[in-house]
C-alpha atoms as a PDB file:
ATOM      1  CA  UNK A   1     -25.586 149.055 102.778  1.00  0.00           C
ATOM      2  CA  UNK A   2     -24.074 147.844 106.100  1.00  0.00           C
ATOM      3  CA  UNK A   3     -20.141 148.822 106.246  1.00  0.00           C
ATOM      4  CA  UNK A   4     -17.986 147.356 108.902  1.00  0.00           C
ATOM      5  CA  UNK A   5     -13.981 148.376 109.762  1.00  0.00           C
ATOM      6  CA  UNK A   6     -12.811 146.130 112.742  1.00  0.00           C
ATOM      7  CA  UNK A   7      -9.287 146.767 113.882  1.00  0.00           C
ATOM      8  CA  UNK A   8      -7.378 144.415 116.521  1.00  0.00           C
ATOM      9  CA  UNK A   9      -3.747 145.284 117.357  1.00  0.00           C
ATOM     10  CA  UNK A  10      -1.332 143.301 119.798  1.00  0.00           C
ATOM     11  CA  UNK A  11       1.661 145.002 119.102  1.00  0.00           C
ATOM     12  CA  UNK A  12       3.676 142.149 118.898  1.00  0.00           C
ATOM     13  CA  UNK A  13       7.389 142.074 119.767  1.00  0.00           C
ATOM     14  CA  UNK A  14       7.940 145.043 121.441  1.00  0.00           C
ATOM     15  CA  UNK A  15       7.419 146.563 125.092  1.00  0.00           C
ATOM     16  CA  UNK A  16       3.600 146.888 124.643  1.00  0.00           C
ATOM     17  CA  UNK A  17       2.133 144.014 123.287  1.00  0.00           C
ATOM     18  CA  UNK A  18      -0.783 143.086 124.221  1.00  0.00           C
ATOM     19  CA  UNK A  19      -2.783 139.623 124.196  1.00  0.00           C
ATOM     20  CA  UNK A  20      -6.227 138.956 122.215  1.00  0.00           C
ATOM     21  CA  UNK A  21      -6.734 142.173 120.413  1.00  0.00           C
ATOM     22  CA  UNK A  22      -6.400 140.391 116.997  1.00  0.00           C
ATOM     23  CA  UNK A  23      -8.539 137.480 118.326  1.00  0.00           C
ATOM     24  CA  UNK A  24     -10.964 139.804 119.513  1.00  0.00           C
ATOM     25  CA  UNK A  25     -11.384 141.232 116.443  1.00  0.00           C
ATOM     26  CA  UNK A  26     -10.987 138.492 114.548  1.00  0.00           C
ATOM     27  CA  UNK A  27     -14.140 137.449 116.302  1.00  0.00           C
ATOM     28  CA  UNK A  28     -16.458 140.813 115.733  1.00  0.00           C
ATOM     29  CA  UNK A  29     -15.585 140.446 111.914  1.00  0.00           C
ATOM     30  CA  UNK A  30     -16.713 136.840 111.947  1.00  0.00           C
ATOM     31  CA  UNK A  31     -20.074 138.076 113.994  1.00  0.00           C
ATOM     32  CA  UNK A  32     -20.608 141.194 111.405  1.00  0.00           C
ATOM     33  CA  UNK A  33     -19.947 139.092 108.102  1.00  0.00           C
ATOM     34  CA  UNK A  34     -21.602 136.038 108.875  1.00  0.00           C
ATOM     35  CA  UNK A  35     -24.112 136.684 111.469  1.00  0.00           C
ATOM     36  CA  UNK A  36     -25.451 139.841 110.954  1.00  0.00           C
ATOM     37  CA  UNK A  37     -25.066 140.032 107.166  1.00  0.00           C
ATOM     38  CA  UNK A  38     -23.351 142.660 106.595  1.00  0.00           C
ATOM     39  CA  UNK A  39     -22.254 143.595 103.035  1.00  0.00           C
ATOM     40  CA  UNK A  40     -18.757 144.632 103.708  1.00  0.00           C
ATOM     41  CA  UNK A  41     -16.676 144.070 106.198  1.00  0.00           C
ATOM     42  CA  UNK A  42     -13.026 144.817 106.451  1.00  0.00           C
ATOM     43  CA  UNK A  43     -10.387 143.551 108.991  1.00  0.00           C
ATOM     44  CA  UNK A  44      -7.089 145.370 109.720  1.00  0.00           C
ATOM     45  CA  UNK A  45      -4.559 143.867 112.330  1.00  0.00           C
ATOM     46  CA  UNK A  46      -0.730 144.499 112.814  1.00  0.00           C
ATOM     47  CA  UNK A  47       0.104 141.101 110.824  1.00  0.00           C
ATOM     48  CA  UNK A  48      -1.881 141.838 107.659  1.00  0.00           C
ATOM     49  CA  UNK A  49      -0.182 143.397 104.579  1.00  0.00           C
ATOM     50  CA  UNK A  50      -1.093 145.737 102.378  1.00  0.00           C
ATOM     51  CA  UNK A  51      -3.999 148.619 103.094  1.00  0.00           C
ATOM     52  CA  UNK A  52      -5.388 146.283 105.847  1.00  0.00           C
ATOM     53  CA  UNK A  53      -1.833 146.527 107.863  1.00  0.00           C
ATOM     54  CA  UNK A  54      -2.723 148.651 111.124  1.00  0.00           C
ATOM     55  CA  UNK A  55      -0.789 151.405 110.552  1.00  0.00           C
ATOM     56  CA  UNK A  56      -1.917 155.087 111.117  1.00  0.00           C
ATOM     57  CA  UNK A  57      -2.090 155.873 107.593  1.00  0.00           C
ATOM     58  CA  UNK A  58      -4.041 152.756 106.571  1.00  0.00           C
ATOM     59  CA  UNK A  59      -6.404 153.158 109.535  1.00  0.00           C
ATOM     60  CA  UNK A  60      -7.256 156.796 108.919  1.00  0.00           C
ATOM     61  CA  UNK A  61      -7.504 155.826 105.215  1.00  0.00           C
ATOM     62  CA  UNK A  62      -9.553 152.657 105.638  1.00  0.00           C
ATOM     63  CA  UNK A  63     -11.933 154.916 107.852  1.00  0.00           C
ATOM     64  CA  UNK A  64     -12.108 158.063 105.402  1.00  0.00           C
ATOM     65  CA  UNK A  65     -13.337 155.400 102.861  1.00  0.00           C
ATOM     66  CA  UNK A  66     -15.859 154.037 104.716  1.00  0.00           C
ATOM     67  CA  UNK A  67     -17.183 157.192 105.789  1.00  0.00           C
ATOM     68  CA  UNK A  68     -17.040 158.617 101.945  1.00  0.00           C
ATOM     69  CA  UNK A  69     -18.818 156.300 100.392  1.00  0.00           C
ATOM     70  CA  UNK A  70     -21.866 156.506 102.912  1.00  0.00           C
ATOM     71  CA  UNK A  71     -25.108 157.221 101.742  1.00  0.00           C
ATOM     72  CA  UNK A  72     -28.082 158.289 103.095  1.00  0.00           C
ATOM     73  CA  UNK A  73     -29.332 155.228 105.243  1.00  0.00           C
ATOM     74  CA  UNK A  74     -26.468 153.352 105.182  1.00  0.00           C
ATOM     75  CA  UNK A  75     -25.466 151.538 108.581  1.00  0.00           C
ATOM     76  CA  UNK A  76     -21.145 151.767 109.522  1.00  0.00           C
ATOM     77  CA  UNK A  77     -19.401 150.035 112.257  1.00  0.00           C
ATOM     78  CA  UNK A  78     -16.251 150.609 113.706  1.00  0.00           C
ATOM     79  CA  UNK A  79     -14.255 148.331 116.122  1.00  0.00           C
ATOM     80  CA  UNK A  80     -11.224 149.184 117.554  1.00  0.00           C
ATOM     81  CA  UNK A  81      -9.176 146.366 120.286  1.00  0.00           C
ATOM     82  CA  UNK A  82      -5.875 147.643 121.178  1.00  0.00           C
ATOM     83  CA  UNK A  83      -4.374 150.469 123.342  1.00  0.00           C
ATOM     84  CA  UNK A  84      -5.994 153.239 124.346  1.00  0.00           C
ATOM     85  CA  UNK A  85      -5.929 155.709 127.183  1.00  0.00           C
ATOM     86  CA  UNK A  86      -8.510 158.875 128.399  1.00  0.00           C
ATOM     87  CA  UNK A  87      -7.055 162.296 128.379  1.00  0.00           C
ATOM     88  CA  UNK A  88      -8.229 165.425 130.155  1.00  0.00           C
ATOM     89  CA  UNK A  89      -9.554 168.128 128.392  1.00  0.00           C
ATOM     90  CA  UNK A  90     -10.501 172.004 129.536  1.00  0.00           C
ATOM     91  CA  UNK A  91     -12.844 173.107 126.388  1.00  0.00           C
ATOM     92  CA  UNK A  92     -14.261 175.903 128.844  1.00  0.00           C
ATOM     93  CA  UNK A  93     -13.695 177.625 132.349  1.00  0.00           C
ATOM     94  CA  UNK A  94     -15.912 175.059 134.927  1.00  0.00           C
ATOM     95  CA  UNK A  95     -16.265 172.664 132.247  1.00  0.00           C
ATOM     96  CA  UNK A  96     -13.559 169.616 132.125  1.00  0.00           C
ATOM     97  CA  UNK A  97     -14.240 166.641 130.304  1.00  0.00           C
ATOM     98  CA  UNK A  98     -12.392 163.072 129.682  1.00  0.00           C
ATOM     99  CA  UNK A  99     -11.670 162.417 125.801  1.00  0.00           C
ATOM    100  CA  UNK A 100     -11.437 158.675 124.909  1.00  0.00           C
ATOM    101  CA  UNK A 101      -8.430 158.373 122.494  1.00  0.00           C
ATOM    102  CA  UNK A 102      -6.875 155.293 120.266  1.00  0.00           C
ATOM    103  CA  UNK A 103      -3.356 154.814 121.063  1.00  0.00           C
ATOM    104  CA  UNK A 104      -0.961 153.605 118.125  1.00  0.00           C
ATOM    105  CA  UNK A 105       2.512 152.881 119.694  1.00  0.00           C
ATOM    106  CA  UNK A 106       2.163 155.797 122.080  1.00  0.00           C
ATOM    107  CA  UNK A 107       0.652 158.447 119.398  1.00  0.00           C
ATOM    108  CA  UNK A 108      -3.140 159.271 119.384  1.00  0.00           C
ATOM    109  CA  UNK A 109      -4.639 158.448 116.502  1.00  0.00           C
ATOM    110  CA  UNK A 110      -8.331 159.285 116.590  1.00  0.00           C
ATOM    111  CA  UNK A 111     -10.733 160.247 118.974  1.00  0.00           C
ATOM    112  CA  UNK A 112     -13.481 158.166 119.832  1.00  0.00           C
ATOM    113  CA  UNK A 113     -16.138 159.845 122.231  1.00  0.00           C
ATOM    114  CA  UNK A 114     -16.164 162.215 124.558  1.00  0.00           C
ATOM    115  CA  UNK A 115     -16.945 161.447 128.970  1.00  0.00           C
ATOM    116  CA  UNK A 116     -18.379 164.157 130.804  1.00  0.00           C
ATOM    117  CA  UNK A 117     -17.355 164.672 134.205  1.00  0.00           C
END
């Protein structure tokens, strides 16, 4: 089964808002669902209601489903447009590293991959 979770965010009316994120995403759900097929695709933005709302909670939620009800062979997709930032981590003495992070109104919410320097 082919799983998709594409989140756009433009944080409308306040200090950080942000232009084309729901577009953007808007557009990768349109491109997983009806181009490549797949069997489920879900779409979160700030404007939808409901579990599909953008919030922390739903997000975490929305991916701890996903990942749950993966089986063995099973292809998942996650797309994320919104803020995000890099910060520095220090795991081990001589060893420094840059973690990618999601940024929901200032708060890291999940980690995405990790940049050696």
């Amino acid at each position: 089964m082919k799983t998709g979770l594409v989140i756009g965010i433009n944080y409308v009316g306040t200090s950080h808002e942000l232009q084309g994120c729901v577009r953007d995403a808007e557009q990768v759900y349109h491109m997983l669902k009806y181009d490549l097929a797949y069997d489920q695709v879900t779409l979160m933005t700030g404007e939808s209601s409901g579990r599909n709302r953008a919030t922390k909670a739903n997000i975490i939620g929305n991916i701890q489903r996903m990942v749950s009800s993966a089986k063995s062979g099973d292809q998942l997709f996650l797309h994320y447009s919104g803020h995000g930032t890099q910060v520095l981590i220090i795991p081990a003495p001589k060893m420094m590293a840059r973690m990618n992070v999601w940024c929901h109104w200032i708060q890291i919410v999940l980690v995405i991959s990790w940049m050696m320097n």
